[in-house]
N, C-alpha and C. Protein backbone atom coordinates (compact mmCIF):
# COMPACT_ATOMS: atom_id res chain seq x y z
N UNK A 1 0.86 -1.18 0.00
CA UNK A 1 0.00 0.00 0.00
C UNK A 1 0.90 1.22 0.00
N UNK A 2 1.17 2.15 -0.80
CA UNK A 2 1.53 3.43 -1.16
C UNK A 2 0.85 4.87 -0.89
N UNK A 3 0.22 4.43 0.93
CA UNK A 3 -0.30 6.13 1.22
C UNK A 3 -1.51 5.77 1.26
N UNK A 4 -2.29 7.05 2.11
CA UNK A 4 -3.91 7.24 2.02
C UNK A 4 -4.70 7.21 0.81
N UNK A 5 -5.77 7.33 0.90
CA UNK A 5 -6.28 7.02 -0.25
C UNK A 5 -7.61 8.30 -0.24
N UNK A 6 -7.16 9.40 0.71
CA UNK A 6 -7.85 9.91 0.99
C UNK A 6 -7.31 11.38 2.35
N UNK A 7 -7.70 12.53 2.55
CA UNK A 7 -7.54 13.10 3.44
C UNK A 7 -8.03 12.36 4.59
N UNK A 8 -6.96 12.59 6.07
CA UNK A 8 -7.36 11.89 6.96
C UNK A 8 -8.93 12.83 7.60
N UNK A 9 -9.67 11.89 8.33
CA UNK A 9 -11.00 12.64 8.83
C UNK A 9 -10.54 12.93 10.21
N UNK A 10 -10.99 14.56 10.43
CA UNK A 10 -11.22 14.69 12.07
C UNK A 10 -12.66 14.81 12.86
N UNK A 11 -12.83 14.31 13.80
CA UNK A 11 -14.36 14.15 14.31
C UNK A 11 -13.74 14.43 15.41
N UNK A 12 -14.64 15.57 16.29
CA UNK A 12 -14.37 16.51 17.48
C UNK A 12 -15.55 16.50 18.18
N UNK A 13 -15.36 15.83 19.37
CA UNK A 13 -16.85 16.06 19.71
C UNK A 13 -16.76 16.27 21.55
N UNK A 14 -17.01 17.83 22.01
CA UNK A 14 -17.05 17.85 23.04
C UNK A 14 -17.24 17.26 23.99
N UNK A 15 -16.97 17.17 25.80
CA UNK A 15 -17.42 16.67 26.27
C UNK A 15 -19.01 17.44 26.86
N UNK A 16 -19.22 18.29 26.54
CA UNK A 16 -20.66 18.19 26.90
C UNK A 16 -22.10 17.66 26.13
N UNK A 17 -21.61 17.04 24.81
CA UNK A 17 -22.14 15.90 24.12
C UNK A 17 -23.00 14.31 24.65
N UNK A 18 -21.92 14.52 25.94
CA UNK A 18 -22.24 13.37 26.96
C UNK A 18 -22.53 13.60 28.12
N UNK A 19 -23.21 14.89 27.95
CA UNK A 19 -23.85 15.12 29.43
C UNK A 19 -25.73 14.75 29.81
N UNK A 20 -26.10 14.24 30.79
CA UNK A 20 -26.88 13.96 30.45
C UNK A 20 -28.23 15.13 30.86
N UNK A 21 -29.16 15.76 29.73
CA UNK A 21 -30.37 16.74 29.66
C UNK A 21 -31.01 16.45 29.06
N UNK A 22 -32.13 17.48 29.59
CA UNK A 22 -33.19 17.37 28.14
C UNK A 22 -33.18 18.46 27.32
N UNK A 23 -32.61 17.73 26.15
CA UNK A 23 -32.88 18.72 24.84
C UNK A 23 -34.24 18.70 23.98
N UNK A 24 -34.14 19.57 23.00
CA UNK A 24 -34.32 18.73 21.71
C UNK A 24 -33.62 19.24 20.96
N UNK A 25 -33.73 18.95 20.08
CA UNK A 25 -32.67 18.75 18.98
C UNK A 25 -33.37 18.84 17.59
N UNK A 26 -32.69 19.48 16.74
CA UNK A 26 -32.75 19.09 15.24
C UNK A 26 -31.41 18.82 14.34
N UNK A 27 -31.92 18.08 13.55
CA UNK A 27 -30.43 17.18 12.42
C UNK A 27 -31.59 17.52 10.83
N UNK A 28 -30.18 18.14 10.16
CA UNK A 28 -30.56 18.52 9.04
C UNK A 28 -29.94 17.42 8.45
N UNK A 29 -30.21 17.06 7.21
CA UNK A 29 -29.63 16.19 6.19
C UNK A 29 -29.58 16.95 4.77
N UNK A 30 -28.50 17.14 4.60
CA UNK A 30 -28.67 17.45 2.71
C UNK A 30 -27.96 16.90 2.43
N UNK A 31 -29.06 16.16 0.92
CA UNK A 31 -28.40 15.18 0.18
C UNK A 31 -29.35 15.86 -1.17
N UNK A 32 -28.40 15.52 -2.17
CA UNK A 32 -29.09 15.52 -3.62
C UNK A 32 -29.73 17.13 -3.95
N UNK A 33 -29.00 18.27 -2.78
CA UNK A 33 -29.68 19.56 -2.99
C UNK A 33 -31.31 19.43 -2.70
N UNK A 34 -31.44 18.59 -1.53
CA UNK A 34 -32.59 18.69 -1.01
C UNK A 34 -32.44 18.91 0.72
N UNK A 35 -32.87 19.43 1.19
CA UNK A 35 -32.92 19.47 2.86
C UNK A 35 -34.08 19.02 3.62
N UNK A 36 -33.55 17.96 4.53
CA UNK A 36 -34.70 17.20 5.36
C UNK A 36 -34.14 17.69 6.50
N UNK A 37 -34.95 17.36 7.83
CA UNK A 37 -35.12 17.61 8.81
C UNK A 37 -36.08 17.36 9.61
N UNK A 38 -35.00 16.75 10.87
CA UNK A 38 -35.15 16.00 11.64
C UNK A 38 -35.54 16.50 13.38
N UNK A 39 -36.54 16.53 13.68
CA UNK A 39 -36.31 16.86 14.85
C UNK A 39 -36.92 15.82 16.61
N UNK A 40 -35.97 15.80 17.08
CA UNK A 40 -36.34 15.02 18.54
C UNK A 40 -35.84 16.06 19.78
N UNK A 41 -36.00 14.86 20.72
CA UNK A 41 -36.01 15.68 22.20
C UNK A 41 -35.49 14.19 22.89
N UNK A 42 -34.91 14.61 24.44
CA UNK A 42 -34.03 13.47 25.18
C UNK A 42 -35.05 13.93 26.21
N UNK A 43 -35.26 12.46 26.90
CA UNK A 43 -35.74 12.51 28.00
C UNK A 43 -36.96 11.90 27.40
N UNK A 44 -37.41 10.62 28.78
CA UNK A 44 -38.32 10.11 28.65
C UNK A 44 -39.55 10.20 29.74
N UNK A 45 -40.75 9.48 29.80
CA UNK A 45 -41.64 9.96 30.21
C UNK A 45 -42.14 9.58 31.99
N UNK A 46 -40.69 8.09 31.67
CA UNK A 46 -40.38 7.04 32.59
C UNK A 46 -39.70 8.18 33.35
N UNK A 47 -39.28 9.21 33.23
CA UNK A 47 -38.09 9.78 34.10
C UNK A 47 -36.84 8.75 34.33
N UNK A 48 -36.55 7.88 33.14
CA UNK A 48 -34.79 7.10 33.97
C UNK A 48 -33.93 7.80 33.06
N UNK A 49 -33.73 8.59 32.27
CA UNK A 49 -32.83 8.52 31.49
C UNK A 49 -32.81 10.10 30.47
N UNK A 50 -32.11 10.47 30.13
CA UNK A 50 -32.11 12.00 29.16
C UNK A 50 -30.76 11.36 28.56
N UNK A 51 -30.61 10.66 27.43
CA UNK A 51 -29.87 10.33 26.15
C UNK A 51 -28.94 11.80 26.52
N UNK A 52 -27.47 11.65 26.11
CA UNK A 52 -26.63 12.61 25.61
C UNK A 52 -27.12 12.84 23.56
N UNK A 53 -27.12 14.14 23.04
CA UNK A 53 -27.10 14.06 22.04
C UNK A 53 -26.38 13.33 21.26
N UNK A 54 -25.21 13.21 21.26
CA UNK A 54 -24.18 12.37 20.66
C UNK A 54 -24.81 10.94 20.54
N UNK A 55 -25.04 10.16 21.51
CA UNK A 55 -25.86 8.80 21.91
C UNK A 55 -27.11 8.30 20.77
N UNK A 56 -27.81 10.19 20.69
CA UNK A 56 -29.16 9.92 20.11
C UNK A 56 -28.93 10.17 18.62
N UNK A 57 -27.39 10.68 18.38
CA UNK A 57 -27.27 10.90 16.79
C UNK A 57 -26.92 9.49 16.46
N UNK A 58 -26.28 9.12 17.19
CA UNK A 58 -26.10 7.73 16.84
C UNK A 58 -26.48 6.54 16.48
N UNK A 59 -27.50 6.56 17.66
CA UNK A 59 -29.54 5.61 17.45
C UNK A 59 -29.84 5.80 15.81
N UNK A 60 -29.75 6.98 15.58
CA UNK A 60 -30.66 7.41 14.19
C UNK A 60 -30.06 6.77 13.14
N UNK A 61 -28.46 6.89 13.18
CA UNK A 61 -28.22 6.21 12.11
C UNK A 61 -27.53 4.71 11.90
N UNK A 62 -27.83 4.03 13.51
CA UNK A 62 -27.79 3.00 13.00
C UNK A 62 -28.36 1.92 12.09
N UNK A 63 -27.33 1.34 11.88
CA UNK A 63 -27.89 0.26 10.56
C UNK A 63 -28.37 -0.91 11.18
N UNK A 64 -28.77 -1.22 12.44
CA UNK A 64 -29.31 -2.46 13.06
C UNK A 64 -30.31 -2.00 13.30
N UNK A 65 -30.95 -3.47 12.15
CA UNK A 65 -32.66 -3.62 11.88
C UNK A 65 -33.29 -3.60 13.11
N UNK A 66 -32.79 -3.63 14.12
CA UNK A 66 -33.07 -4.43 15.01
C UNK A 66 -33.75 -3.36 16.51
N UNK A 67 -33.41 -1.84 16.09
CA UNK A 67 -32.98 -0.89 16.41
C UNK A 67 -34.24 0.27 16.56
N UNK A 68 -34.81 0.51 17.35
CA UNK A 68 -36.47 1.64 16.86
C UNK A 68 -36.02 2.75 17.20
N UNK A 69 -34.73 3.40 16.99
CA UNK A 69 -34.30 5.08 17.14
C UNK A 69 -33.55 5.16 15.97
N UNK A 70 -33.65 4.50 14.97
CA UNK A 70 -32.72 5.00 13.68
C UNK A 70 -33.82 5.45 12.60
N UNK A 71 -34.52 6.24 12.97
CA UNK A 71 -35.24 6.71 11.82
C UNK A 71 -34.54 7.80 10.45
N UNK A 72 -33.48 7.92 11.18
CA UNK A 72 -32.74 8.86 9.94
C UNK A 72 -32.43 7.78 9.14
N UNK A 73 -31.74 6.34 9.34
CA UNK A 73 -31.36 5.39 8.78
C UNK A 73 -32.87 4.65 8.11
N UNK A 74 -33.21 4.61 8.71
CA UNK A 74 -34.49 4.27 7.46
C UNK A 74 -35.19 4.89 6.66
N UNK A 75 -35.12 6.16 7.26
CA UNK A 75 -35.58 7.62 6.03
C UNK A 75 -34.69 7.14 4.60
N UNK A 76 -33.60 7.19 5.09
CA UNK A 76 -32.74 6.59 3.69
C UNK A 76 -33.24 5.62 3.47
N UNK A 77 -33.20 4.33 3.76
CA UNK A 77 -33.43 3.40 3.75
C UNK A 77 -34.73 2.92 2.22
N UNK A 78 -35.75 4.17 2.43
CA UNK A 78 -37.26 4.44 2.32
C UNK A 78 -36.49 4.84 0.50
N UNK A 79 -35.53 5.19 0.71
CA UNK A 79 -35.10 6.32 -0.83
C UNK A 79 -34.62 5.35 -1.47
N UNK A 80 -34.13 4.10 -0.78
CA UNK A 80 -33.42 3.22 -1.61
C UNK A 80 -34.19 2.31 -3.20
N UNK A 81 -35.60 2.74 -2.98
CA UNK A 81 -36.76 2.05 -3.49
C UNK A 81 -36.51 0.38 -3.36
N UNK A 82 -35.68 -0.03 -2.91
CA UNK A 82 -35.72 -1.14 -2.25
C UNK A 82 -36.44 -1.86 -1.61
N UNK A 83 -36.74 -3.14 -1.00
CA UNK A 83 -37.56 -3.73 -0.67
C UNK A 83 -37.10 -3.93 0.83
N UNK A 84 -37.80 -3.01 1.68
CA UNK A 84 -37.40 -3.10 3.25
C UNK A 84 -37.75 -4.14 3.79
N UNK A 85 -37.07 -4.28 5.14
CA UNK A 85 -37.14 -5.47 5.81
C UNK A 85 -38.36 -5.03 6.94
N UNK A 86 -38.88 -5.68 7.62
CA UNK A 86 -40.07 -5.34 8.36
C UNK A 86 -39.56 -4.67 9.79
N UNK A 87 -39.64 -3.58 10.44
CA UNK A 87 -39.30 -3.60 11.69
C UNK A 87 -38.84 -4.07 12.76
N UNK A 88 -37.65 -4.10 12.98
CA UNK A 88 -36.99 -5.12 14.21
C UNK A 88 -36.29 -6.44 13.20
N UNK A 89 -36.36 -6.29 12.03
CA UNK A 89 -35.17 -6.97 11.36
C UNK A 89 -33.95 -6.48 10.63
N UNK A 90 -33.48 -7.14 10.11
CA UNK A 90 -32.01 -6.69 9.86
C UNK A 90 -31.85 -5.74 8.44
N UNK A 91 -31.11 -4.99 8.33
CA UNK A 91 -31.21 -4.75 6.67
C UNK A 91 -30.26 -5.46 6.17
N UNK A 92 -30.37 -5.74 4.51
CA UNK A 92 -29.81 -6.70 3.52
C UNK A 92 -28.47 -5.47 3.51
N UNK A 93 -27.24 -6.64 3.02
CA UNK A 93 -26.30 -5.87 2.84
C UNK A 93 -26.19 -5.11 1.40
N UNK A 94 -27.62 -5.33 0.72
CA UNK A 94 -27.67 -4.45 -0.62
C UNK A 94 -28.63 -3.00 -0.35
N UNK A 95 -28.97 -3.29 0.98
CA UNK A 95 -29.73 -1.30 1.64
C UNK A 95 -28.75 -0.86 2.42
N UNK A 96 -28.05 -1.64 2.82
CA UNK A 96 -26.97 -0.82 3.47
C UNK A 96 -25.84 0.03 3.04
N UNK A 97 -25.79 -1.05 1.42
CA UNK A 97 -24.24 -0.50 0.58
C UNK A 97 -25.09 0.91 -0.28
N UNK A 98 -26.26 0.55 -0.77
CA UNK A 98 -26.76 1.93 -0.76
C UNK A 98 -26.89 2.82 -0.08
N UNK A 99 -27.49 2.65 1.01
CA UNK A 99 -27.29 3.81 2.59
C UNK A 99 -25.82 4.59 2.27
N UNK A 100 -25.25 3.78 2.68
CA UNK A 100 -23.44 4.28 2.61
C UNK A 100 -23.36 4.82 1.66
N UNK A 101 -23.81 4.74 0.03
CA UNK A 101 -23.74 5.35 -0.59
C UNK A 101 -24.06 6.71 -0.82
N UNK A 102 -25.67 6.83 -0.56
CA UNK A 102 -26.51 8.12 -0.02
C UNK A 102 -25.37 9.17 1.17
N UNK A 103 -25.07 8.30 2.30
CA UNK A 103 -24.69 8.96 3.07
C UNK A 103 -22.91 9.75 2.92
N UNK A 104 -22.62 8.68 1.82
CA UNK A 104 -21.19 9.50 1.66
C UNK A 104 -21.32 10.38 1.19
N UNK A 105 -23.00 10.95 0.08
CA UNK A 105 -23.10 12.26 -0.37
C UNK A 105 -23.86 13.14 0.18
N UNK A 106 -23.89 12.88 1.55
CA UNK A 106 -24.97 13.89 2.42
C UNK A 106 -23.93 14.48 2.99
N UNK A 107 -24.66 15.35 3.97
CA UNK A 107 -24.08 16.20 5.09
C UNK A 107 -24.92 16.07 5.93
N UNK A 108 -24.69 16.15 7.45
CA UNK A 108 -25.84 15.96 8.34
C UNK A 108 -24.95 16.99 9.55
N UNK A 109 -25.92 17.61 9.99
CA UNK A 109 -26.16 18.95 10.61
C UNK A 109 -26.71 18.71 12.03
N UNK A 110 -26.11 18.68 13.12
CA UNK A 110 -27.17 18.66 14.54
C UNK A 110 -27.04 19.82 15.53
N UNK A 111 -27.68 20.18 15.45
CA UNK A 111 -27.82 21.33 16.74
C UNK A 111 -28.97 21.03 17.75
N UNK A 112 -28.22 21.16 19.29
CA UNK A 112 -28.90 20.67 19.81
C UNK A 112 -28.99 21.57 21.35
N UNK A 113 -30.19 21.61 21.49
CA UNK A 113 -30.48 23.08 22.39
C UNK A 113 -31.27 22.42 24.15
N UNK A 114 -30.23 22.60 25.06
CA UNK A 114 -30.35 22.19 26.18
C UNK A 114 -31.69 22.93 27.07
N UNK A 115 -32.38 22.10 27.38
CA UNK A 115 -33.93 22.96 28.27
C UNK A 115 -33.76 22.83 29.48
N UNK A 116 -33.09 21.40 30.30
CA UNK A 116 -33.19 21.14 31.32
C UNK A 116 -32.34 20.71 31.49
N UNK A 117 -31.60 20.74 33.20
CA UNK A 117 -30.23 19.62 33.41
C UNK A 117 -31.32 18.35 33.91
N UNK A 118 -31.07 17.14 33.85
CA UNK A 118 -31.66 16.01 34.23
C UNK A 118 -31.95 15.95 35.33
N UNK A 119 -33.11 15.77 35.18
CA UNK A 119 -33.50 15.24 37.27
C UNK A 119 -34.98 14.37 36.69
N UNK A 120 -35.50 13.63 37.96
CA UNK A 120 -36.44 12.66 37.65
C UNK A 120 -37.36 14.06 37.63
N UNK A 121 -38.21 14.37 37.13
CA UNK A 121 -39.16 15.82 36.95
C UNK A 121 -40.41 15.39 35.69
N UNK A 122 -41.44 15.11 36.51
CA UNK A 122 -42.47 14.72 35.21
C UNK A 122 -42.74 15.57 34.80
N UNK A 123 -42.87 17.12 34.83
CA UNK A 123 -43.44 18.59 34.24
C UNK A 123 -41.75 18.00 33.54
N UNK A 124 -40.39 18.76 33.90
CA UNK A 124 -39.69 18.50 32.35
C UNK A 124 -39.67 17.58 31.03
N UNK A 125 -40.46 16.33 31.72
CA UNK A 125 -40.45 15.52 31.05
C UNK A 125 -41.82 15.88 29.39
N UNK A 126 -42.64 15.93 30.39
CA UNK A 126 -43.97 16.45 29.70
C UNK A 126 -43.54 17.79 28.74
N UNK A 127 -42.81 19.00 29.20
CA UNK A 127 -42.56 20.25 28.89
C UNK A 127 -41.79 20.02 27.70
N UNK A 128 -41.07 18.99 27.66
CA UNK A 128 -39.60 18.77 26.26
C UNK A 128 -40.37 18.30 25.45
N UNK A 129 -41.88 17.17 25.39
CA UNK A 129 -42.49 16.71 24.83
C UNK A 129 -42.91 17.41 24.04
N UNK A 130 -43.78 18.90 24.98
CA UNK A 130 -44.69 19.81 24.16
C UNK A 130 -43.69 20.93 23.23
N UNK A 131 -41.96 21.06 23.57
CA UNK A 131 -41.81 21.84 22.82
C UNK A 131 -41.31 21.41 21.56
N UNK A 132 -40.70 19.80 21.81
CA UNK A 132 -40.43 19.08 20.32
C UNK A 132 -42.37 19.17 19.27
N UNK A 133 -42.79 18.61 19.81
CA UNK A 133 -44.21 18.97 19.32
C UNK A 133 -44.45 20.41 18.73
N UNK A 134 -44.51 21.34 19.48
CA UNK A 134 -44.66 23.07 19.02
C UNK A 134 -43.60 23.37 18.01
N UNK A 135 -42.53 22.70 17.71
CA UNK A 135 -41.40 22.94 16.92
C UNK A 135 -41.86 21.96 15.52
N UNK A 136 -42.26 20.81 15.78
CA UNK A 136 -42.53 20.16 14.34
C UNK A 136 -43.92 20.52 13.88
N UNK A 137 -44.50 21.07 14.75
CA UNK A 137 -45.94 21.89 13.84
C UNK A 137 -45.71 22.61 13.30
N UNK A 138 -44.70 23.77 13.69
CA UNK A 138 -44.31 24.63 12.66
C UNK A 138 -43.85 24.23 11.58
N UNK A 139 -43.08 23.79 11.43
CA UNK A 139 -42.31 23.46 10.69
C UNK A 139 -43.19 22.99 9.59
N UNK A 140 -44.20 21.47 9.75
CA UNK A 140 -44.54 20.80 8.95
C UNK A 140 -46.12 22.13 9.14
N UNK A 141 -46.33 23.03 9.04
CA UNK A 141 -46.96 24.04 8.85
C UNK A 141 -46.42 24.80 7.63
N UNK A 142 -44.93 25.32 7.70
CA UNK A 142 -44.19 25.87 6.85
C UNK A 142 -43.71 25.05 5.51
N UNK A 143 -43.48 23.82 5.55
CA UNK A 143 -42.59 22.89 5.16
C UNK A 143 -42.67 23.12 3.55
N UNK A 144 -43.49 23.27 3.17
CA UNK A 144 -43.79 23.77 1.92
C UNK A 144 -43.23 25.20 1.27
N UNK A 145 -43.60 26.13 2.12
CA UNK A 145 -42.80 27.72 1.69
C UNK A 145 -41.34 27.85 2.18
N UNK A 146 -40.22 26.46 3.31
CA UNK A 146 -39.49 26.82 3.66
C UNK A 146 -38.72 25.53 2.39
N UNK A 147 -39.65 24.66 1.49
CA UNK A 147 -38.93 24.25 0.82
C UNK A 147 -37.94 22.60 1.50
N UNK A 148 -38.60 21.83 2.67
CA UNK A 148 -38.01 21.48 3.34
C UNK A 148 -38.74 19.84 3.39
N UNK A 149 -38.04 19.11 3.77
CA UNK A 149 -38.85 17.73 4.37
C UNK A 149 -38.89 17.58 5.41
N UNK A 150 -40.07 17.34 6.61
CA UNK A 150 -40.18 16.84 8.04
C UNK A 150 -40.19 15.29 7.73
N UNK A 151 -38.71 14.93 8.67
CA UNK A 151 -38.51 13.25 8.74
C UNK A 151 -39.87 13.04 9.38
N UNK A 152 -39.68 13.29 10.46
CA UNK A 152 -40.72 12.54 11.56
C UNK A 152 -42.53 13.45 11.57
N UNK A 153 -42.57 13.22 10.70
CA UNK A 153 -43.97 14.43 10.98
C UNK A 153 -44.60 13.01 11.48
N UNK A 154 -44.67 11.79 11.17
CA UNK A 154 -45.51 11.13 12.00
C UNK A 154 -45.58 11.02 13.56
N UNK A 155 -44.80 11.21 14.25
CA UNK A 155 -44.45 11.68 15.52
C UNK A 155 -45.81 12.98 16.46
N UNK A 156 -46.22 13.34 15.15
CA UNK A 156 -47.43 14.48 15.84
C UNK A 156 -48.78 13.83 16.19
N UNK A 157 -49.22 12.92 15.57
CA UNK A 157 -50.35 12.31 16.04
C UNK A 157 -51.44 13.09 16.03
N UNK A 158 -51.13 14.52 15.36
CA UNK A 158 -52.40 15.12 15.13
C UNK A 158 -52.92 15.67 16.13
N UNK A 159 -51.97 16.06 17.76
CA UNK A 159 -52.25 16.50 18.84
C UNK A 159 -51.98 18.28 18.80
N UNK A 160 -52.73 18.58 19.42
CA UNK A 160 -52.39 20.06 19.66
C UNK A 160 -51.28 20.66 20.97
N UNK A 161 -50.96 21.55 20.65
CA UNK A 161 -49.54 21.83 21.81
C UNK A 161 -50.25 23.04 22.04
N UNK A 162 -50.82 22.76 23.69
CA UNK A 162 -51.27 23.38 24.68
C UNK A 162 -49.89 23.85 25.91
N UNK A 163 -48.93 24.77 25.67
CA UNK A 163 -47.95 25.27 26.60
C UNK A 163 -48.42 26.22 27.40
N UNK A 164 -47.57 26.29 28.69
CA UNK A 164 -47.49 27.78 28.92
C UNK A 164 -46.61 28.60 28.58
N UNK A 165 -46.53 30.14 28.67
CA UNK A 165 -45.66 30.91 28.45
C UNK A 165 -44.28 30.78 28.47
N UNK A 166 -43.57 29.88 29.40
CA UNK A 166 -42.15 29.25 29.61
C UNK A 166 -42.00 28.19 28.55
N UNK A 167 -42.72 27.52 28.23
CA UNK A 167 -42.80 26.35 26.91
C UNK A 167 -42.99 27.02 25.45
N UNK A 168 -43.88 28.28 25.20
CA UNK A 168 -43.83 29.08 24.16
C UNK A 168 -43.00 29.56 24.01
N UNK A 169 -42.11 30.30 25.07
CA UNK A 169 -40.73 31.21 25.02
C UNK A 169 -39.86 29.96 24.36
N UNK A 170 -39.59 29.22 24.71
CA UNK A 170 -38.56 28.27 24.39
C UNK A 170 -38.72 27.58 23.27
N UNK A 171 -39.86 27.36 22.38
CA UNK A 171 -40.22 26.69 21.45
C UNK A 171 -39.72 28.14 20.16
N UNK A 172 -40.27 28.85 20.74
CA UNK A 172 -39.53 30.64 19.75
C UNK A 172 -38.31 30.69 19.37
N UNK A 173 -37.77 30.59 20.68
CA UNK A 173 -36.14 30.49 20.42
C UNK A 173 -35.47 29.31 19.51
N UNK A 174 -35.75 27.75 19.66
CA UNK A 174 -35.70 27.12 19.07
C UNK A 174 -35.83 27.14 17.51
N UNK A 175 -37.28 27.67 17.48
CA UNK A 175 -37.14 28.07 16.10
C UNK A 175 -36.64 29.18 15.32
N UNK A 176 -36.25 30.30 16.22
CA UNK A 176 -35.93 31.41 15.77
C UNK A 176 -34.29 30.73 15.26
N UNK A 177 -33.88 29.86 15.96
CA UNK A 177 -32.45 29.40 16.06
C UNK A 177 -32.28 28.11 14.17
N UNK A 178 -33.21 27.61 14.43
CA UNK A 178 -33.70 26.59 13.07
C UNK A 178 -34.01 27.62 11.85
N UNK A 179 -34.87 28.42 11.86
CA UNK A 179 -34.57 29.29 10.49
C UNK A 179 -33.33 29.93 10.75
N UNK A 180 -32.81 29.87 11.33
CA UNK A 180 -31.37 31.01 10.52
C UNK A 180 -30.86 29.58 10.32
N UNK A 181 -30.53 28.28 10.31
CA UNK A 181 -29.85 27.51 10.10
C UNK A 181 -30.44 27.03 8.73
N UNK A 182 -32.01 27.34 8.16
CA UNK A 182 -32.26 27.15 7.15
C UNK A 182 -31.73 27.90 6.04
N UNK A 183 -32.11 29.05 6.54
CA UNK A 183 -31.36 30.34 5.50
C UNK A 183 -29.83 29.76 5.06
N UNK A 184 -29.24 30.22 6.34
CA UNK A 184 -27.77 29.82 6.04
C UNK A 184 -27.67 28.51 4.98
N UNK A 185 -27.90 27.43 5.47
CA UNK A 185 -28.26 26.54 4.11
C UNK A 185 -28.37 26.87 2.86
N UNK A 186 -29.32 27.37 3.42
CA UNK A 186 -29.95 27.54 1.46
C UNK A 186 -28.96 28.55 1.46
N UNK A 187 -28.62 29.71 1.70
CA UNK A 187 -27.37 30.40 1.21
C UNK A 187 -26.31 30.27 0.93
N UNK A 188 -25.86 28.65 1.21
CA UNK A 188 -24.67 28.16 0.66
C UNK A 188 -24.95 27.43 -0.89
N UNK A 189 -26.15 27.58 -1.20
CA UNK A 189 -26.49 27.13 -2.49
C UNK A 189 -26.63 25.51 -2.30
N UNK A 190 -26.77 25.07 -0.99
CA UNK A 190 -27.35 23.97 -0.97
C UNK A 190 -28.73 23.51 -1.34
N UNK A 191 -30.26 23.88 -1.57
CA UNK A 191 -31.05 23.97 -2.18
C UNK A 191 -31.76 25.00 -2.17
């Protein structure tokens, strides 16, 4: 072998990546001069656990069938026009070598916006719920004039987001923070 075959990659990833809160979060994907987007939240309803972001980018794109937090990985998956495997099974190593393919020409984008430090707290728990919710209504409200795909719009269930004023403030910011990350996008002549 005569050398790389390639620039070496650097991946930097703080330690407050692995701290454990409740966020939520959004992950952009552009691929093919199209922009999807993804949005979740950490912290469950059980109160045991608030995922580090890093943890939950990870869920998404794993490739084990086997796996019910990789919905970014099956969003692709869905593009492959391929013949998927049923939930909780494996994918063929001919959706995967496509995946990899897709994904060596994407970019994926996470920003991820801390609400709470972790504590067992059923109002935080409930509160991260309603602002991931108030954040993908908009969105899949806009989704059309911002030119965009909502991964998870099934995630809404068609519920209404009843906040208070502390849950509205924060759902604002969030999004005030997500359109400038759209703009910027699209201003790099990405779509």
């Amino acid at each position: 072998m005569s050398g790389l075959v390639g620039n070496p990659i650097t991946i930097e990833i703080s330690g407050e990546q692995f701290i454990r809160r409740y966020y939520v979060y959004s992950i952009f994907i552009l691929f093919e001069n199209n922009l999807s987007v993804y949005i979740g939240q950490t912290g469950d309803n059980k109160n045991k656990t608030a995922r580090p972001c890093f943890r939950r980018l990870m869920g998404h794109l794993s490739d084990s069938g086997g796996a019910s937090d990789n919905q970014i990985y099956r969003y692709f998956a869905r593009k492959t026009n391929l013949q998927l495997p049923e939930k909780h099974t494996r994918f063929s190593d001919e959706i995967k070598l496509a995946i990899e393919n897709m994904l060596s020409k994407s970019t994926i984008l996470m920003k991820s916006y801390p609400i709470y430090n972790f504590e067992k707290n059923k109002d935080y728990a409930k509160n991260i719920k309603d602002i991931e919710k108030g954040v993908l209504c908009y969105l899949n409200h806009n989704a059309k004039t911002e030119n965009i795909e909502i991964i998870n719009i099934s995630n809404l269930n068609n519920e209404n987001v009843e906040a208070d004023r502390e849950v509205q403030e924060i759902i604002r910011c969030v999004l005030d923070d997500i359109k400038i990350s759209i703009k910027q996008l699209k201003k790099k002549g990405v779509c």
